[in-house]
Protein backbone atom coordinates (compact mmCIF):
# COMPACT_ATOMS: atom_id res chain seq x y z
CA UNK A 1 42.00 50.98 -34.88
CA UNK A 2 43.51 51.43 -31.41
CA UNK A 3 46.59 49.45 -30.09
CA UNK A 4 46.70 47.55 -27.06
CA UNK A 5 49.72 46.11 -26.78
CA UNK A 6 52.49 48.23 -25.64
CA UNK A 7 56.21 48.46 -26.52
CA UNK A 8 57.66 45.82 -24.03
CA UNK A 9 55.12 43.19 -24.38
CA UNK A 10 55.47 43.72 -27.96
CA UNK A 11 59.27 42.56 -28.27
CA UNK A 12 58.65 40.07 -25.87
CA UNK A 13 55.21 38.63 -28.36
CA UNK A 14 57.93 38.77 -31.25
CA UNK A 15 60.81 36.95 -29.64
CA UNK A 16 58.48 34.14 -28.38
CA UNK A 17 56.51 34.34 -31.59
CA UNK A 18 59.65 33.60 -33.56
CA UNK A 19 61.07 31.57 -31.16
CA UNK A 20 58.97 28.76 -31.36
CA UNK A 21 57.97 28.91 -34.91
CA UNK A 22 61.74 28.25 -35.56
CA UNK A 23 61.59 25.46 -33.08
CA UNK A 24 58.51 23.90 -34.95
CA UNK A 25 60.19 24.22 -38.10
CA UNK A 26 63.30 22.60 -37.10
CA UNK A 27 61.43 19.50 -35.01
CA UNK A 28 62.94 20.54 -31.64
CA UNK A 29 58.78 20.61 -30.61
CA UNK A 30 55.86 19.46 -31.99
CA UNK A 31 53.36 21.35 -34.64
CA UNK A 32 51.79 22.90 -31.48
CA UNK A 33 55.04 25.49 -31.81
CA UNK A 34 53.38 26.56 -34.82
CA UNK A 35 51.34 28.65 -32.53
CA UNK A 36 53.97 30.84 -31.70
CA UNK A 37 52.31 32.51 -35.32
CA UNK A 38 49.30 34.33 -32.89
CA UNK A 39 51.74 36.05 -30.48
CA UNK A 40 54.06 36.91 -33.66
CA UNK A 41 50.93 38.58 -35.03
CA UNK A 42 49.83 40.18 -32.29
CA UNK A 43 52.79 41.91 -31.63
CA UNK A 44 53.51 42.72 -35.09
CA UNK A 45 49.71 44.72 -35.33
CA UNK A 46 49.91 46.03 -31.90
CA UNK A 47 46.56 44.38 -31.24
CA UNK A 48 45.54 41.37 -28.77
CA UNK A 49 42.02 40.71 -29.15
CA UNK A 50 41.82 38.92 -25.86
CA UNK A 51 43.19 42.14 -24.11
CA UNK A 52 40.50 43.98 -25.84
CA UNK A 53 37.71 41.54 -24.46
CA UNK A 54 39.14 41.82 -20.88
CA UNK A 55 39.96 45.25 -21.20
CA UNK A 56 43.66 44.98 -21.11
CA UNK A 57 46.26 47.38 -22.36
CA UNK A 58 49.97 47.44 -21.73
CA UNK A 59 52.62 50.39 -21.93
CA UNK A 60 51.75 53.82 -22.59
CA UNK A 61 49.21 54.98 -25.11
């Protein structure tokens, strides 16, 4: 499986991802922050699958 989701927009997918799960889980915003699992994921595999419909990939690979 190829990666397409480089090492920049990775952290940044993790911090974010994190970021607003904690904020879901301690009220501060509503259960939409519970979305902040798909960019956690996403950086975690290395693999958007919107970038691979629209032919995205970021960094170097």
């Amino acid at each position: 499986m190829k990666t397409n989701v480089g090492g920049l927009d990775r952290l940044l997918r993790i911090l974010a991802g994190l970021a607003l799960i904690a904020l879901a889980a301690t009220g501060t915003v509503g259960a939409w922050g519970w979305l902040g699992v798909i960019p956690l994921l996403t950086g975690l595999v290395r693999l958007c699958p919107l970038y691979t419909l629209l032919g995205i990939r970021s960094g170097r690979h």
